[in-house]
C-alpha atoms as a PDB file:
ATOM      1  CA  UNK A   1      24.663 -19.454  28.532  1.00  0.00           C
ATOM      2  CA  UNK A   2      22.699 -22.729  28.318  1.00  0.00           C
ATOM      3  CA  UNK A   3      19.783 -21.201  30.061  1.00  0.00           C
ATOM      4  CA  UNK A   4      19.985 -18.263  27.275  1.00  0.00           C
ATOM      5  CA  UNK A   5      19.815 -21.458  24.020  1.00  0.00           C
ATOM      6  CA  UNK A   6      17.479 -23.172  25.831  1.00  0.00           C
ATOM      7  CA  UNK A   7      15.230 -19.544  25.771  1.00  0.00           C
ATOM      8  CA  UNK A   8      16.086 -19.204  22.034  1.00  0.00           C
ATOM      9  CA  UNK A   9      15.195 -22.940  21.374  1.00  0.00           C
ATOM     10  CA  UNK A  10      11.940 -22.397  23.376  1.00  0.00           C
ATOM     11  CA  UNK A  11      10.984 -19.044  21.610  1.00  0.00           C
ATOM     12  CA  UNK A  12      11.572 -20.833  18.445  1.00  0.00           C
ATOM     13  CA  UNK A  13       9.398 -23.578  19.168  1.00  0.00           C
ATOM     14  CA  UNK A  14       6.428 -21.956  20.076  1.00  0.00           C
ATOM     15  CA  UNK A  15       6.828 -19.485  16.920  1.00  0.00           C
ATOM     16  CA  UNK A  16       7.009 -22.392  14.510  1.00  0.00           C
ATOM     17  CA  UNK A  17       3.907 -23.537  16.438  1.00  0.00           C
ATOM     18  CA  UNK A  18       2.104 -20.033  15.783  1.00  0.00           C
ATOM     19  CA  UNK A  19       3.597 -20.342  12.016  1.00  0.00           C
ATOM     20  CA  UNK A  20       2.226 -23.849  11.652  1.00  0.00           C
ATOM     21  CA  UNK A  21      -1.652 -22.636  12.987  1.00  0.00           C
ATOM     22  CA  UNK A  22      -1.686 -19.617  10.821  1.00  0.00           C
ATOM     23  CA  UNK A  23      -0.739 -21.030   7.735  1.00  0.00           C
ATOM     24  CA  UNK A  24      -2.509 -24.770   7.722  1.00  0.00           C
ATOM     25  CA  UNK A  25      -5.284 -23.968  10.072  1.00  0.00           C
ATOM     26  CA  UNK A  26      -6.063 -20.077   9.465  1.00  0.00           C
ATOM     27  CA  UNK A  27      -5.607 -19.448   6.015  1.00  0.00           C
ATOM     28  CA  UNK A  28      -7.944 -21.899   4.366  1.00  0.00           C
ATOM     29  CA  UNK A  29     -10.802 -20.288   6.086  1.00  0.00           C
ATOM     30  CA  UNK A  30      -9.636 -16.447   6.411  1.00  0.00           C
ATOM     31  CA  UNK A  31      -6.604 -15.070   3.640  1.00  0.00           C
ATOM     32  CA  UNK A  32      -3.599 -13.089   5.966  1.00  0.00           C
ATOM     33  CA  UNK A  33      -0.484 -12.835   4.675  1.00  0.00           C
ATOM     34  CA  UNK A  34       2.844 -13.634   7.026  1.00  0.00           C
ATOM     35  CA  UNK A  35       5.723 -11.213   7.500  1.00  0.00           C
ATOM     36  CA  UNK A  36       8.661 -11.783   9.655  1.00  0.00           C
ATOM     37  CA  UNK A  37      12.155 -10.769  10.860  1.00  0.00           C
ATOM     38  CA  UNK A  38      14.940 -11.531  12.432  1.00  0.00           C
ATOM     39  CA  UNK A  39      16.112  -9.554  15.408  1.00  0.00           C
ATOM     40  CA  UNK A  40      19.954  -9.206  17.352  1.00  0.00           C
ATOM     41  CA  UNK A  41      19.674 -12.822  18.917  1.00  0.00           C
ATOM     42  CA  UNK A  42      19.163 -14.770  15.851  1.00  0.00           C
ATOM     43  CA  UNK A  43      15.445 -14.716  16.584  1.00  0.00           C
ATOM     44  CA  UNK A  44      12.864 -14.882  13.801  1.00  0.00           C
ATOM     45  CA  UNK A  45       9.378 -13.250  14.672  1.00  0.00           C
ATOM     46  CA  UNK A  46       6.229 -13.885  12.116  1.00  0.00           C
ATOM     47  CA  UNK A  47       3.107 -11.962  12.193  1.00  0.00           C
ATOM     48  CA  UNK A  48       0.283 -11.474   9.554  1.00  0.00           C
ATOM     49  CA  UNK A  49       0.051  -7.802  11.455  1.00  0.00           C
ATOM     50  CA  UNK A  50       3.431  -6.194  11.243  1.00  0.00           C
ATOM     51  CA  UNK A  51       4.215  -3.417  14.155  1.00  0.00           C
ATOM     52  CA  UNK A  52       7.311  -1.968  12.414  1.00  0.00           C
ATOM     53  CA  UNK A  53       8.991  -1.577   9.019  1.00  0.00           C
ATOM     54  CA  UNK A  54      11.443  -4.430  10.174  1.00  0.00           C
ATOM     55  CA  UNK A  55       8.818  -7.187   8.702  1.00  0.00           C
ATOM     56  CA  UNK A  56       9.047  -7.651   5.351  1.00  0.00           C
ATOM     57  CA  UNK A  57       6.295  -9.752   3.368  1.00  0.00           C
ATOM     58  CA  UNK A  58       7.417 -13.665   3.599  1.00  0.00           C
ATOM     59  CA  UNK A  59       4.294 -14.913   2.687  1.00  0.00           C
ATOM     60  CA  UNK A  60       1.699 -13.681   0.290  1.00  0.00           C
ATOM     61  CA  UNK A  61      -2.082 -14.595   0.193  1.00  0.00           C
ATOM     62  CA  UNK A  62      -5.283 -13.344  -1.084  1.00  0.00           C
ATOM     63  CA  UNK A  63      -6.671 -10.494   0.344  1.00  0.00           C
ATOM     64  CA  UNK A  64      -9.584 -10.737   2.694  1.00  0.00           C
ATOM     65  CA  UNK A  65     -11.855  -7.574   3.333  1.00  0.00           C
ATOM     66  CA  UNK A  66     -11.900  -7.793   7.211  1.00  0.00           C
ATOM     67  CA  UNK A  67      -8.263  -8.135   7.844  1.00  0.00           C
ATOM     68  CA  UNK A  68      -7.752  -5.542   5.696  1.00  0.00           C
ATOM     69  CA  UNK A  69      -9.607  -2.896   6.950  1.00  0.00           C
ATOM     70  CA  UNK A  70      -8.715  -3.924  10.785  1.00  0.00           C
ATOM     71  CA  UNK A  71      -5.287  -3.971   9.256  1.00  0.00           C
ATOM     72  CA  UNK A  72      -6.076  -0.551   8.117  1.00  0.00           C
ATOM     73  CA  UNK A  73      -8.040   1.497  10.673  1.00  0.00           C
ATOM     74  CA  UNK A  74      -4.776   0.364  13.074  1.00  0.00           C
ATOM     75  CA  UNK A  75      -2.475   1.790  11.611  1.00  0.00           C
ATOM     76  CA  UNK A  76      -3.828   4.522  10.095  1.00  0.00           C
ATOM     77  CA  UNK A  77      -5.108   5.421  13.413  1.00  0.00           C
ATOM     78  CA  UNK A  78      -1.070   6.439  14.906  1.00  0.00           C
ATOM     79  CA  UNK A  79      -0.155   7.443  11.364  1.00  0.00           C
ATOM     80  CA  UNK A  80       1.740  10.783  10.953  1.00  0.00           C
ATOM     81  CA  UNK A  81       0.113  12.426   7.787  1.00  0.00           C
ATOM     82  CA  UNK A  82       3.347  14.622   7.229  1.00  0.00           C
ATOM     83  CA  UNK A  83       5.781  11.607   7.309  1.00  0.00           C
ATOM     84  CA  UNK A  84       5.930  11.300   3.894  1.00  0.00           C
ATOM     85  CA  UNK A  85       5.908  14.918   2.819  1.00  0.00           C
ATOM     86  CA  UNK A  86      10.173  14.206   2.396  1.00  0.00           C
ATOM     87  CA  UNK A  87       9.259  11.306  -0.113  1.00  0.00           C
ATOM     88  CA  UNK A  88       6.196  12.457  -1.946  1.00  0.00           C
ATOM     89  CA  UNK A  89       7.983  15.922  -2.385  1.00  0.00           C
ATOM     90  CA  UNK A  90      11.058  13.610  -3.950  1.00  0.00           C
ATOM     91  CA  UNK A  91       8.573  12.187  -6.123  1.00  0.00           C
ATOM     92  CA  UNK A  92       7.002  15.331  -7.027  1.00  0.00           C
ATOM     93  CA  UNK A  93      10.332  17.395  -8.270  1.00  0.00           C
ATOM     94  CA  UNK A  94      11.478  14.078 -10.130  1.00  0.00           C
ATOM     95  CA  UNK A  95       8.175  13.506 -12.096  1.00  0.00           C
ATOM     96  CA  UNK A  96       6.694  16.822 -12.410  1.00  0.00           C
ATOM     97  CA  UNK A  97       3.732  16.117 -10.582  1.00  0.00           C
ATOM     98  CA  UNK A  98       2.228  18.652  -8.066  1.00  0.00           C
ATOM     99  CA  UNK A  99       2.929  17.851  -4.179  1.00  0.00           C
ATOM    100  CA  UNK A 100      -0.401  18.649  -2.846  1.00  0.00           C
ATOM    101  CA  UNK A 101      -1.991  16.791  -5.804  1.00  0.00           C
ATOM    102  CA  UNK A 102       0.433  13.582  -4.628  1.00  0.00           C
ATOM    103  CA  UNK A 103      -0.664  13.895  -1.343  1.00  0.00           C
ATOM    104  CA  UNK A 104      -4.277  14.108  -1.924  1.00  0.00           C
ATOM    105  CA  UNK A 105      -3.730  11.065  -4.120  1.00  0.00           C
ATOM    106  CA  UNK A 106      -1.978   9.292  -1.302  1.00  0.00           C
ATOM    107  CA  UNK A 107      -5.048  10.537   1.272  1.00  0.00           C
ATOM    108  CA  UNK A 108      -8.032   8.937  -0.773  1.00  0.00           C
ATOM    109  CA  UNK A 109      -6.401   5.875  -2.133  1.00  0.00           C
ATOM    110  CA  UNK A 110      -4.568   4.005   1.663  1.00  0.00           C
ATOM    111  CA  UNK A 111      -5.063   6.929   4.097  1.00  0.00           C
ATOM    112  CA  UNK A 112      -1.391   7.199   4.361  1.00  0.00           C
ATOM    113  CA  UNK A 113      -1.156   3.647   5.597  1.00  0.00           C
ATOM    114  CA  UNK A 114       1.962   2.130   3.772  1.00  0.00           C
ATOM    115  CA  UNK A 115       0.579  -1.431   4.678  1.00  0.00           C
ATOM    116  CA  UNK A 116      -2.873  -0.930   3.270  1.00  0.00           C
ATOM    117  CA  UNK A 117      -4.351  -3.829   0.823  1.00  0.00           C
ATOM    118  CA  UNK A 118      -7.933  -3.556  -1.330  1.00  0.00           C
ATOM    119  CA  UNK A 119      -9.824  -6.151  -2.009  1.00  0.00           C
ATOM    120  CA  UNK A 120      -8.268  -6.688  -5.716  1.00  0.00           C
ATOM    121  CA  UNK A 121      -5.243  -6.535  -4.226  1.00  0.00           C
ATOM    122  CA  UNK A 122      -3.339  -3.346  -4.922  1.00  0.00           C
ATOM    123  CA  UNK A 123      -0.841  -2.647  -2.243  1.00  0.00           C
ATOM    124  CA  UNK A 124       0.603   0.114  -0.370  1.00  0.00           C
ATOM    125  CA  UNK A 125       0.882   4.255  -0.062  1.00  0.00           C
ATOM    126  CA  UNK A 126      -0.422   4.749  -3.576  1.00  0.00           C
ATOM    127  CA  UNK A 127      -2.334   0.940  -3.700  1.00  0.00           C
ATOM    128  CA  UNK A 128      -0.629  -0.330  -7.233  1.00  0.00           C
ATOM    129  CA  UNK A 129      -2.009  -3.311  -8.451  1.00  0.00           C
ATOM    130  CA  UNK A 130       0.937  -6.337  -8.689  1.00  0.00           C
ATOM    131  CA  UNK A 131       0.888  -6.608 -12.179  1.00  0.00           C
ATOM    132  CA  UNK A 132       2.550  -3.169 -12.757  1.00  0.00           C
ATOM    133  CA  UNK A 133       4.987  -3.818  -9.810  1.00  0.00           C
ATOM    134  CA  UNK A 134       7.702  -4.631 -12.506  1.00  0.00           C
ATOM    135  CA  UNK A 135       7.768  -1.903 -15.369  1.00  0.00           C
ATOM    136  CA  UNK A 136       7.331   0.764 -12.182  1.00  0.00           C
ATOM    137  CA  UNK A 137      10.473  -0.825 -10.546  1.00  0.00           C
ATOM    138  CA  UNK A 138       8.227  -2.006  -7.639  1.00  0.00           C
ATOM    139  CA  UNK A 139      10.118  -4.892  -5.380  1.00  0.00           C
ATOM    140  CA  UNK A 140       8.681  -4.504  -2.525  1.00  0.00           C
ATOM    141  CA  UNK A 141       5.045  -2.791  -2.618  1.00  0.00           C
ATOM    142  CA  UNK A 142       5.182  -1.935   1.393  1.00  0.00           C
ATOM    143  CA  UNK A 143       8.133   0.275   0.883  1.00  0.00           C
ATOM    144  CA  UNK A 144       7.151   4.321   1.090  1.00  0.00           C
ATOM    145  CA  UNK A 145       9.657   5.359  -1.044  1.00  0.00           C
ATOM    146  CA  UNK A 146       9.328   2.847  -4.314  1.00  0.00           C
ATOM    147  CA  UNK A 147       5.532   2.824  -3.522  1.00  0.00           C
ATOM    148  CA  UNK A 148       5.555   6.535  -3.720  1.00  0.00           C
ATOM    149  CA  UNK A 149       8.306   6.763  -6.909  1.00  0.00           C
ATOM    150  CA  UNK A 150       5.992   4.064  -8.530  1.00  0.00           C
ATOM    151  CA  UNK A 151       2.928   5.570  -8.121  1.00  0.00           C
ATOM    152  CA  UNK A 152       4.068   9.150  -9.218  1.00  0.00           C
ATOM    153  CA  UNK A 153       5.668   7.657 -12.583  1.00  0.00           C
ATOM    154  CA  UNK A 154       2.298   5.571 -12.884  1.00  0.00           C
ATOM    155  CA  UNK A 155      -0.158   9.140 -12.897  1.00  0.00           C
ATOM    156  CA  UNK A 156       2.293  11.288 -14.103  1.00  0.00           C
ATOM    157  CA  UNK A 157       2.076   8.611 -17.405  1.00  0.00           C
ATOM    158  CA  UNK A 158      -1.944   8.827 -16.736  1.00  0.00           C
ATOM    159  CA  UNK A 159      -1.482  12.870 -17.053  1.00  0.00           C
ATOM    160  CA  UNK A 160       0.906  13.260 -20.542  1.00  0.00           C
ATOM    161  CA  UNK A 161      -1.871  10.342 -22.003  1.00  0.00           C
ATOM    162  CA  UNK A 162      -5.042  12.469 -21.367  1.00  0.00           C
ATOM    163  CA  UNK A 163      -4.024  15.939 -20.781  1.00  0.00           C
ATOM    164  CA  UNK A 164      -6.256  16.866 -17.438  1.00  0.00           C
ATOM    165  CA  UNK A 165      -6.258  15.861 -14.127  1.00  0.00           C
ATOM    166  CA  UNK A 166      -9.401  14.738 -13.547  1.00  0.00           C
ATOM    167  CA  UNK A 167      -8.920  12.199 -16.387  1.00  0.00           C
ATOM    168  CA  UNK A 168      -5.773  10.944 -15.177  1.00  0.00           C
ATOM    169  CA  UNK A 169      -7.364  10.331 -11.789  1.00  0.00           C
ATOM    170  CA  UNK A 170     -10.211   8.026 -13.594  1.00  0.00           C
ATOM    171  CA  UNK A 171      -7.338   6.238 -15.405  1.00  0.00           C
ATOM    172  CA  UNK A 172      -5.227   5.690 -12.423  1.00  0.00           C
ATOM    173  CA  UNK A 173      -8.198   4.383 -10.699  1.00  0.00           C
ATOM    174  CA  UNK A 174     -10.251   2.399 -13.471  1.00  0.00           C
ATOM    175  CA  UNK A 175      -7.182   2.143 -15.801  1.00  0.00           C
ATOM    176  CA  UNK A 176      -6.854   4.128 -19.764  1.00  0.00           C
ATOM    177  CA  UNK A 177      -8.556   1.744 -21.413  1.00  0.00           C
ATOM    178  CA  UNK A 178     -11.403   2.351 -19.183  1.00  0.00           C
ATOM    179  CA  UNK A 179     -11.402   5.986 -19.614  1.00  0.00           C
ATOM    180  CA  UNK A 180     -10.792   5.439 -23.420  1.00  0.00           C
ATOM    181  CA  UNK A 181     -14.052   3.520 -23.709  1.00  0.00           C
ATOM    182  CA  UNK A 182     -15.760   6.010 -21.737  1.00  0.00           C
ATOM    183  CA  UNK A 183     -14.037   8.920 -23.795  1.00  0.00           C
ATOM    184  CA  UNK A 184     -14.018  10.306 -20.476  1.00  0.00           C
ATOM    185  CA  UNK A 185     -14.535   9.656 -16.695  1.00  0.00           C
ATOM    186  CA  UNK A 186     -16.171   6.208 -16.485  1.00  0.00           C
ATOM    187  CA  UNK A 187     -19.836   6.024 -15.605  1.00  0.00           C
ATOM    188  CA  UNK A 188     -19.343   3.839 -12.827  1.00  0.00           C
ATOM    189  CA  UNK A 189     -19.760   5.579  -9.643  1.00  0.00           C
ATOM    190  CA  UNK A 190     -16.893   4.156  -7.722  1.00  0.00           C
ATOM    191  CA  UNK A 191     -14.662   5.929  -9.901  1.00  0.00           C
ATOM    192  CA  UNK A 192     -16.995   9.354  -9.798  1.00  0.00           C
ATOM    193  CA  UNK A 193     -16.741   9.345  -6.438  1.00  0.00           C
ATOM    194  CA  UNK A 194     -12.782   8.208  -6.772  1.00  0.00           C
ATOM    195  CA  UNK A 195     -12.084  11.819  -8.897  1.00  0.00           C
ATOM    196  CA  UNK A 196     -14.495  13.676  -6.820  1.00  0.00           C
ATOM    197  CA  UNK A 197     -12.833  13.072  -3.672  1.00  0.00           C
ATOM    198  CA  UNK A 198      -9.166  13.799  -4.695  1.00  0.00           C
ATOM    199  CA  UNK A 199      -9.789  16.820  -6.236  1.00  0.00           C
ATOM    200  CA  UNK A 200     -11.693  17.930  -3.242  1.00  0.00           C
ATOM    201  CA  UNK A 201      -9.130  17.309  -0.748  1.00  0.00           C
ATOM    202  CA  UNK A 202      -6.904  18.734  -3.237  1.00  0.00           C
ATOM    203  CA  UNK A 203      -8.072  21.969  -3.394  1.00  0.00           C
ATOM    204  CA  UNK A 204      -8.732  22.134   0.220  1.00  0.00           C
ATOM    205  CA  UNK A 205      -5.056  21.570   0.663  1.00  0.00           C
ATOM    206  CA  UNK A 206      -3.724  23.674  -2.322  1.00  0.00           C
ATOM    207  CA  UNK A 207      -5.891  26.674  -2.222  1.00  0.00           C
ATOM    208  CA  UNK A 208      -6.382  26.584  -5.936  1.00  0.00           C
END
């Protein structure tokens, strides 16, 4: 039994060690943010790369491109691409919004990685941006389900304001006021490409 505390004491040591280096020695020079858990044995574990939906967000930084992307390409790289068909469908029968349009959303925007993060910091499945975490009923931005349910509400509002699809997908990636200005799909070519590429691998997917 002592041998076991002394274990736990030592495991807890050296992760308030690695907490301690990654937060005052890291972060100044390159932005991660920390997630932990705590497993069976009373045991907290902290990691700026989470390995299972256990870790939930503890601390948030700024985003930083590289971590992001590694971040990213790992994940995404064992992802299932069906996974979320259960959710997105859930999202699609409560919000009117086609599934295969959903998806295709879901595809271009985080490759179906539910930890991804952009450089302006939108988050997750459907990559919301934290301001509109709280009027789409967002707590925690890593979770498929209210990423998903967020996200859907967010274009389905996107597709009553401007009537077509490929409008709503300019809003929901430049924003309404954007499009507004425009009186159409922005000039800029990020968000050309943005409309271009959904609606590509949505009709690929939907046969239309």
């Amino acid at each position: 039994m002592m041998y076991q505390q002394k274990n736990i004491w030592i495991g807890l040591f050296y992760t308030a060690i690695t907490v301690f280096i990654t937060v005052f020695i890291y972060i100044p020079s390159i932005s991660v943010d920390i997630y932990d858990f705590t497993d069976n044995s009373g045991v907290r574990h902290d990691t700026n790369v989470p390995a299972s939906p256990e870790y939930r967000l503890y601390l948030e930084s700024a985003p930083n491109n590289y971590l992001e992307s590694g971040l990213s390409e790992r994940i995404s790289a064992t992802s299932d691409f069906n996974q979320y068909d259960p959710l997105i469908l859930k999202a699609s029968i409560r919000h009117d919004v086609d599934f295969s349009l959903l998806k295709s959303i879901i595809k271009v925007e985080s490759n179906f990685d539910c930890y991804a993060v952009s450089q302006n910091g939108a988050k997750g499945l459907m990559q919301i941006i934290p301001r509109n975490f709280t009027f789409l009923n967002i707590r925690n931005p890593f979770d498929p389900e209210e990423n998903i349910m967020g996200g859907t509400l967010y274009f389905k509002q996107m597709l009553e304001k401007f009537n077509k699809t490929e409008l709503a997908l300019a809003a929901y990636n430049a924003g309404p006021n954007t499009v507004n200005k425009y009186n159409g799909i922005p000039a800029n070519s990020e968000t050309k490409k943005y409309v271009k590429k959904v609606m590509s691998h949505y009709k690929n997917t939907s046969g239309i």
